[in-house]
N, C-alpha and C. Protein backbone atom coordinates (compact mmCIF):
# COMPACT_ATOMS: atom_id res chain seq x y z
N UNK A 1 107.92 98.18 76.96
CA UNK A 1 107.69 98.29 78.37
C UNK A 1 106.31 97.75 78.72
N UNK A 2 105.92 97.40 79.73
CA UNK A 2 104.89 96.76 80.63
C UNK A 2 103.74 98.09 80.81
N UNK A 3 102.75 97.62 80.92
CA UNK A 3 101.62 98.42 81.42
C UNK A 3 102.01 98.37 82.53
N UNK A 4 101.47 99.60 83.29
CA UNK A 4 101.60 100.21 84.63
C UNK A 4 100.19 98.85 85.20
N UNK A 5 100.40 98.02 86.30
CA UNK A 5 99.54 97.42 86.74
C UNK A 5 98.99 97.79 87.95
N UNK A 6 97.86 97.31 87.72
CA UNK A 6 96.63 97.92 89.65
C UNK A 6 96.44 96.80 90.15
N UNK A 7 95.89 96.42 91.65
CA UNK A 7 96.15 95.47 92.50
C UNK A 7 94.61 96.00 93.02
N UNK A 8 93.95 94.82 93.53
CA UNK A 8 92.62 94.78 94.70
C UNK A 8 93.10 93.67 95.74
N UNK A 9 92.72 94.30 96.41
CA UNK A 9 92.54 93.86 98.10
C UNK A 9 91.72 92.07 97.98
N UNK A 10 92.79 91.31 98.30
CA UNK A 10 93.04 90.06 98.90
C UNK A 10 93.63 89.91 97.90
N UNK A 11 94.28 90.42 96.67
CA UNK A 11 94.80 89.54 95.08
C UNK A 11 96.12 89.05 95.49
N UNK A 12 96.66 87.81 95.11
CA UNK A 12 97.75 87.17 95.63
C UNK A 12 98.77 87.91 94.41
N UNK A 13 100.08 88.77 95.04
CA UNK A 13 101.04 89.02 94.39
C UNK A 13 101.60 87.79 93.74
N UNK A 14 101.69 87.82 92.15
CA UNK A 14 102.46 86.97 91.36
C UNK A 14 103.68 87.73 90.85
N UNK A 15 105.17 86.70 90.71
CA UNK A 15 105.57 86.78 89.92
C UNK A 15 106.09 87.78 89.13
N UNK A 16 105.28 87.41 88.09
CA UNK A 16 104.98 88.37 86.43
C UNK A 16 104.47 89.84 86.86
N UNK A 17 103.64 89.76 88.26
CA UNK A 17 103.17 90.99 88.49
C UNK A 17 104.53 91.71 89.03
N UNK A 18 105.36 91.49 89.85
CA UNK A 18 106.38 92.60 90.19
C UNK A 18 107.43 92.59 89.13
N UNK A 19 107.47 91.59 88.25
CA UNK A 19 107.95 91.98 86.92
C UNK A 19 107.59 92.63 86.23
N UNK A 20 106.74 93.58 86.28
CA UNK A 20 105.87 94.21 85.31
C UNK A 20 106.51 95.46 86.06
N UNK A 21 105.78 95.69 87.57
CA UNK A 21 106.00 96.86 88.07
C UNK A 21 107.39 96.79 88.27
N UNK A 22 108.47 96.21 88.21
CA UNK A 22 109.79 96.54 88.21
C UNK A 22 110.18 97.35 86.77
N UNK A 23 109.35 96.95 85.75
CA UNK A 23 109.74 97.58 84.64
C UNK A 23 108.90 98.93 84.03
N UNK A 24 107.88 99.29 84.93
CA UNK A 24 107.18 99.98 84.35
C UNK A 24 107.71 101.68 83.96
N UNK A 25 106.78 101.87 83.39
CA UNK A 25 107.73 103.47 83.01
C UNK A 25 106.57 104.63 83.94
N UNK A 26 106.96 105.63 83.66
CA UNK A 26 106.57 106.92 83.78
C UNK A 26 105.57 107.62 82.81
N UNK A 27 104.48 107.97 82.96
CA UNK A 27 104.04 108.19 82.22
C UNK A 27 104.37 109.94 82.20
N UNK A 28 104.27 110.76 80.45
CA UNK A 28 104.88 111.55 80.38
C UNK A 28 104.10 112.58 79.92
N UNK A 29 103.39 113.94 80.28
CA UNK A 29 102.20 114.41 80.16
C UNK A 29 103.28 115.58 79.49
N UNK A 30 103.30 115.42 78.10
CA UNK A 30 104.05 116.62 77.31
C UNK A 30 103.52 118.03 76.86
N UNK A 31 103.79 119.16 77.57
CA UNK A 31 103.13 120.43 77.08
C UNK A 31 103.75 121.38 76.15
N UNK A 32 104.75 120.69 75.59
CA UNK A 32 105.34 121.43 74.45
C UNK A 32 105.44 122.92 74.64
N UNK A 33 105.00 123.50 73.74
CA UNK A 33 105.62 125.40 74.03
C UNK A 33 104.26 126.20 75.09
N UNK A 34 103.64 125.27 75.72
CA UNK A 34 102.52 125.75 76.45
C UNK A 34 103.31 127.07 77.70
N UNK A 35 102.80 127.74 77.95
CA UNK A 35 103.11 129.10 79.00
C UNK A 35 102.53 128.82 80.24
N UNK A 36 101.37 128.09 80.22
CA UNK A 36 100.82 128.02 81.34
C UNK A 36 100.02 126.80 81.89
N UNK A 37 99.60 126.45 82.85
CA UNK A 37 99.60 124.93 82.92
C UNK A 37 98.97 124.40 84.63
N UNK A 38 98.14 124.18 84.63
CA UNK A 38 97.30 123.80 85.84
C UNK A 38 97.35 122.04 86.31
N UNK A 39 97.99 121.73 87.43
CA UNK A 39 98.18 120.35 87.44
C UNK A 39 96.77 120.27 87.66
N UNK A 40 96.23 118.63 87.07
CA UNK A 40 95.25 117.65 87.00
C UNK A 40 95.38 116.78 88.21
N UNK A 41 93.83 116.35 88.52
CA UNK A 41 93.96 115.07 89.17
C UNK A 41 94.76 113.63 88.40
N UNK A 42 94.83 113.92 87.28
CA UNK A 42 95.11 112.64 86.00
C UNK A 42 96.71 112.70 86.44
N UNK A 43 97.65 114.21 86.69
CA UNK A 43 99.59 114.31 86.66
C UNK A 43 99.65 113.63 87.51
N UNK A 44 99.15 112.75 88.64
CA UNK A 44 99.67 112.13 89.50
C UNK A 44 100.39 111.09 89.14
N UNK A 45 101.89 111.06 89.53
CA UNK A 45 102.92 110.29 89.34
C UNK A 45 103.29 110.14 87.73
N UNK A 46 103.11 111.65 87.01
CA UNK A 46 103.45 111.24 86.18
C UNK A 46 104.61 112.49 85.80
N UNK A 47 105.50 112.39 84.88
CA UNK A 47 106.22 113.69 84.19
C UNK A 47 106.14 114.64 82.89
N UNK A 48 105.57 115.76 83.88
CA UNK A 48 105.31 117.05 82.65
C UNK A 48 106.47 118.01 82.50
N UNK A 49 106.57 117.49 81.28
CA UNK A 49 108.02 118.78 80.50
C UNK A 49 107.57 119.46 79.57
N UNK A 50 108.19 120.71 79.66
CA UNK A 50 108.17 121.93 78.72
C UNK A 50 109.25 122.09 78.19
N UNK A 51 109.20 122.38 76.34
CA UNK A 51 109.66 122.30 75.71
C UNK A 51 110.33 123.99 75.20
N UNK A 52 109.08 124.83 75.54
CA UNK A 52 109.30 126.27 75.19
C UNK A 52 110.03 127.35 75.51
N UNK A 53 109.43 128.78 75.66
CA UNK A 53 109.50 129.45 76.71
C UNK A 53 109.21 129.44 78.27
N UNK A 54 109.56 130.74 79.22
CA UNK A 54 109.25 130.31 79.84
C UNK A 54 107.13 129.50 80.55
N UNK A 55 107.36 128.91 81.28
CA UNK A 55 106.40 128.72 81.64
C UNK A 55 106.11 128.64 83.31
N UNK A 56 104.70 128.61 83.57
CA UNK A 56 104.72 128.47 85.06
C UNK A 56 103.38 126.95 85.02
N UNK A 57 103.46 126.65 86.26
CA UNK A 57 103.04 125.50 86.67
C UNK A 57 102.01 125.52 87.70
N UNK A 58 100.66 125.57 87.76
CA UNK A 58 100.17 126.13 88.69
C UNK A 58 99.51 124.78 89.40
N UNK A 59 99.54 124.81 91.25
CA UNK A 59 98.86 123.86 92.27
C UNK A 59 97.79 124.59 92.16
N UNK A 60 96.18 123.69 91.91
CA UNK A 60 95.15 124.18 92.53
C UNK A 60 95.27 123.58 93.61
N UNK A 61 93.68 124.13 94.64
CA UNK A 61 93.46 123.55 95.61
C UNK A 61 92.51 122.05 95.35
N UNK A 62 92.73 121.36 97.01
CA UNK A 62 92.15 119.87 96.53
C UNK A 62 90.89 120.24 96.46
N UNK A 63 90.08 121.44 96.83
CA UNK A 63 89.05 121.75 96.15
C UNK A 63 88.36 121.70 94.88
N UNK A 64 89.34 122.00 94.20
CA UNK A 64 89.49 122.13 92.71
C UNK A 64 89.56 120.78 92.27
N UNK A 65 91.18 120.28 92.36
CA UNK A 65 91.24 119.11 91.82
C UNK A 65 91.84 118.05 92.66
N UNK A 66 90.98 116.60 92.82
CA UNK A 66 91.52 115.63 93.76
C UNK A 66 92.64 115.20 93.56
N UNK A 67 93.68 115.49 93.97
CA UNK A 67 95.19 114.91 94.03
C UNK A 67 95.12 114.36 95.97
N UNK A 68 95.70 113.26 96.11
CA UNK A 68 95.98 112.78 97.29
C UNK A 68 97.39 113.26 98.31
N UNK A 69 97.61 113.61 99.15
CA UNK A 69 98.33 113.33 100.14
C UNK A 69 99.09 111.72 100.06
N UNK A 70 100.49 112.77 99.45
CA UNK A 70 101.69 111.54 98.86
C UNK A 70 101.68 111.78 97.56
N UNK A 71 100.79 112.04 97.01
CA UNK A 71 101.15 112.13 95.18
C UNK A 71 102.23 112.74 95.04
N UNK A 72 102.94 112.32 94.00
CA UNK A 72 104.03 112.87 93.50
C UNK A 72 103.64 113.31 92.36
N UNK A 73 104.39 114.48 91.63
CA UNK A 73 104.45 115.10 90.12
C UNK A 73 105.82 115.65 89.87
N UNK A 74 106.06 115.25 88.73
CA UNK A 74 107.88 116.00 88.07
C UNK A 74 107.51 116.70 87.24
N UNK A 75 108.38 117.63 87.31
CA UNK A 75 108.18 118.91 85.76
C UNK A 75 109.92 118.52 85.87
N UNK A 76 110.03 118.46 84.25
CA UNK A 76 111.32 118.51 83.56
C UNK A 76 110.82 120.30 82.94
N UNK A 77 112.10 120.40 82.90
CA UNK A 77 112.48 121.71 81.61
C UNK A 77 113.78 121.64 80.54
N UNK A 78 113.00 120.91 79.64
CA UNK A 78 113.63 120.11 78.49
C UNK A 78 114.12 121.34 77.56
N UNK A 79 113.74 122.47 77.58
CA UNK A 79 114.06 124.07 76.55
C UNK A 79 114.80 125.03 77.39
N UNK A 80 115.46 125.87 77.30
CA UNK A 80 116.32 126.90 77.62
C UNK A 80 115.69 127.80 78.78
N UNK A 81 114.29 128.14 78.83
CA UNK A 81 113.18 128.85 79.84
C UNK A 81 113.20 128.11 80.77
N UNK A 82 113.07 128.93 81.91
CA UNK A 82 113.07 127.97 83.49
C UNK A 82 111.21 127.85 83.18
N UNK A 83 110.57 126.94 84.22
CA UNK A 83 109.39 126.59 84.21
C UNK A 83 109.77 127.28 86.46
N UNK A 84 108.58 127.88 86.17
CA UNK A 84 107.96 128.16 87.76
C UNK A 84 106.68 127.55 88.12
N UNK A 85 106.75 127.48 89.28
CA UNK A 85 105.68 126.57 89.95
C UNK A 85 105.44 127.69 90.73
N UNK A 86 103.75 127.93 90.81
CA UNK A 86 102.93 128.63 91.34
C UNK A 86 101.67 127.82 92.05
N UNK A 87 101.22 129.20 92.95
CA UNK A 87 99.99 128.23 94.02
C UNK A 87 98.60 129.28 93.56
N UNK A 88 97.58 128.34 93.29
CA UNK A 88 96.21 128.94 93.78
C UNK A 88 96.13 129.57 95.20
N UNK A 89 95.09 130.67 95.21
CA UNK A 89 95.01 130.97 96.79
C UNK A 89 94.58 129.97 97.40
N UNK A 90 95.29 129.41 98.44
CA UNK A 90 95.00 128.82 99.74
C UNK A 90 95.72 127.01 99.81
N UNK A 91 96.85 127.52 98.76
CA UNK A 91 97.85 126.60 98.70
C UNK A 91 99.28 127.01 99.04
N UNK A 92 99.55 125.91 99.91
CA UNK A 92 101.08 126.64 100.67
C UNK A 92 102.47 125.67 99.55
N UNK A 93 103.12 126.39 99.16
CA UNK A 93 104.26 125.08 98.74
C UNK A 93 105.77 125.88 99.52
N UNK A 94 106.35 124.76 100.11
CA UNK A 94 107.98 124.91 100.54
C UNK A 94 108.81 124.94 99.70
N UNK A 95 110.02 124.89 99.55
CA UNK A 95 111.20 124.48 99.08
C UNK A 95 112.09 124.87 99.99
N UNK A 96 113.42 123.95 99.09
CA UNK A 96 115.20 124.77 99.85
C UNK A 96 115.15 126.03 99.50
N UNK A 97 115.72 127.26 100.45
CA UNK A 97 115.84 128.26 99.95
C UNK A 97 114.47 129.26 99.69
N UNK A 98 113.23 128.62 99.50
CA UNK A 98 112.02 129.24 98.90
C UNK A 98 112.19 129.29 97.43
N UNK A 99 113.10 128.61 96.53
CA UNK A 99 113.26 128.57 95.41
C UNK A 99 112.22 127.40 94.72
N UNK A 100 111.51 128.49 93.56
CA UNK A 100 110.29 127.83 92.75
C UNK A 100 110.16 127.73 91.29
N UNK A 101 111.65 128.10 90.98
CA UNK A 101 111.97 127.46 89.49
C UNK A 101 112.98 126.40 89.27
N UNK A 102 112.80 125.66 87.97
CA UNK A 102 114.25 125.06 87.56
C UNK A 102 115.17 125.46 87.26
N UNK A 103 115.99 124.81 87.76
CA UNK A 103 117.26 125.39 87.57
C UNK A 103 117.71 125.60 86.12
N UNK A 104 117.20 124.85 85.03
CA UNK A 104 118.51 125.55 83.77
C UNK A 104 117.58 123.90 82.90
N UNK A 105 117.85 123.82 81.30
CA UNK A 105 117.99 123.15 80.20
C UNK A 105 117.79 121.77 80.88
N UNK A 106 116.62 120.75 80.89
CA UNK A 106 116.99 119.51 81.22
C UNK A 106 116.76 119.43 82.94
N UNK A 107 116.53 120.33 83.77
CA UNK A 107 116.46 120.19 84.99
C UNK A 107 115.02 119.65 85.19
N UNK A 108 114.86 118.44 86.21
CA UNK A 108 113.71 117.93 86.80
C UNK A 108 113.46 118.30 88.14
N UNK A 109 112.16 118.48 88.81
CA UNK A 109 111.45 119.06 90.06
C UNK A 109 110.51 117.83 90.58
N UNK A 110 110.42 117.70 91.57
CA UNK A 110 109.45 117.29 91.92
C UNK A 110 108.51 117.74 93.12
N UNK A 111 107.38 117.67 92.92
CA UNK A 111 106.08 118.24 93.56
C UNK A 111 105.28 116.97 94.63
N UNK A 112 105.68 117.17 95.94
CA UNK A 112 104.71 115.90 96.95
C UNK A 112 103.82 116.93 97.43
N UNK A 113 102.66 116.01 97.78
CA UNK A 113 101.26 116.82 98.34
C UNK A 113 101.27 116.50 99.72
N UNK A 114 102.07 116.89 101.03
CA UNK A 114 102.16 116.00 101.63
C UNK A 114 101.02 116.51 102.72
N UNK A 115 100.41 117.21 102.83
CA UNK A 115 98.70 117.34 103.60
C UNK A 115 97.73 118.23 102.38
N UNK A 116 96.48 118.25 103.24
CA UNK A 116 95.72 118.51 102.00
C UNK A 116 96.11 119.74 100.71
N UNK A 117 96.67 120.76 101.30
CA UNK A 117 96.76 121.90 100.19
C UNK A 117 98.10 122.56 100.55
N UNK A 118 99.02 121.38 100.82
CA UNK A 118 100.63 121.78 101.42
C UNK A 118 101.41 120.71 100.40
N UNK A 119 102.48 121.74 99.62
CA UNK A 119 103.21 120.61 98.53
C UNK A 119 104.91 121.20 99.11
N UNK A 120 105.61 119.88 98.99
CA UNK A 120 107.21 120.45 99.19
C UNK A 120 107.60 120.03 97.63
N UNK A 121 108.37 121.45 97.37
CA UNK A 121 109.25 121.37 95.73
C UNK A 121 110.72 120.83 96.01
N UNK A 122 110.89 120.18 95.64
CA UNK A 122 111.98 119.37 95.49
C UNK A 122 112.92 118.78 94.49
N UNK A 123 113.99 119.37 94.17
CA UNK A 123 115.28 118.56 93.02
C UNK A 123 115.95 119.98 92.82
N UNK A 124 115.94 120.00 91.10
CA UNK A 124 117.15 120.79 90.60
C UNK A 124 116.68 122.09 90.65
N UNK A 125 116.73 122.55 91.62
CA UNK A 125 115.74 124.22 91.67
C UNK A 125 116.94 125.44 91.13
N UNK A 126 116.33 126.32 91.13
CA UNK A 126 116.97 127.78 90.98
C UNK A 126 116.57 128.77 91.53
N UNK A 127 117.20 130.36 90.76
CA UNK A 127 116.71 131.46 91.50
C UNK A 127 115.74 131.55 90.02
């Protein structure tokens, strides 16, 4: 696979360049049997799976750590334990339902930041 490529302001799109980003992958931030787990400014757009028990997933605030408005983040739950997603104080997150785990073995989530310390959870959720 292609390196993930970056672009500056006036660079003439080539080619080879949207061939690259047509093929690029995901980068995959693996926490194995970890329990607990604080997204980074670094998870942006990338996918963190847990392998273990259960675990939870915690939003700081953009206080804490710079994530942008629009970032995306996926948590897979690749092991039998649902993974929950939790908030620092003074972070709001939505979902369907108000549901903030995965659903089951293999289920993916995804996390948008869509104002400063407001995230909507989104995909294969559960109770």
């Amino acid at each position: 696979m292609t390196a993930r490529q970056s672009f500056t302001s006036g660079q003439t799109f080539t080619a080879a360049q949207a061939n690259a980003l047509a093929e690029s992958t995901i980068a995959v931030n693996a926490q194995g049997t970890a329990t607990s787990y604080t997204l980074a400014t670094t998870d942006a757009g990338k996918l963190i799976t847990f392998t273990g028990g259960a675990a939870t997933v915690t939003i700081p605030t953009n206080a804490t750590v710079a994530l942008a408005v629009g970032d995306q983040v996926n948590i897979a739950q690749l092991g039998t334990a649902q993974v929950t997603i939790g908030t620092a104080s003074g972070v709001t997150l939505v979902s369907s339902g108000s549901q903030t785990k995965t659903a089951g073995q293999y289920a993916v989530v995804t996390l948008v930041q869509y104002t400063a310390n407001s995230w909507l959870l989104l995909g294969n959720l559960g109770a």
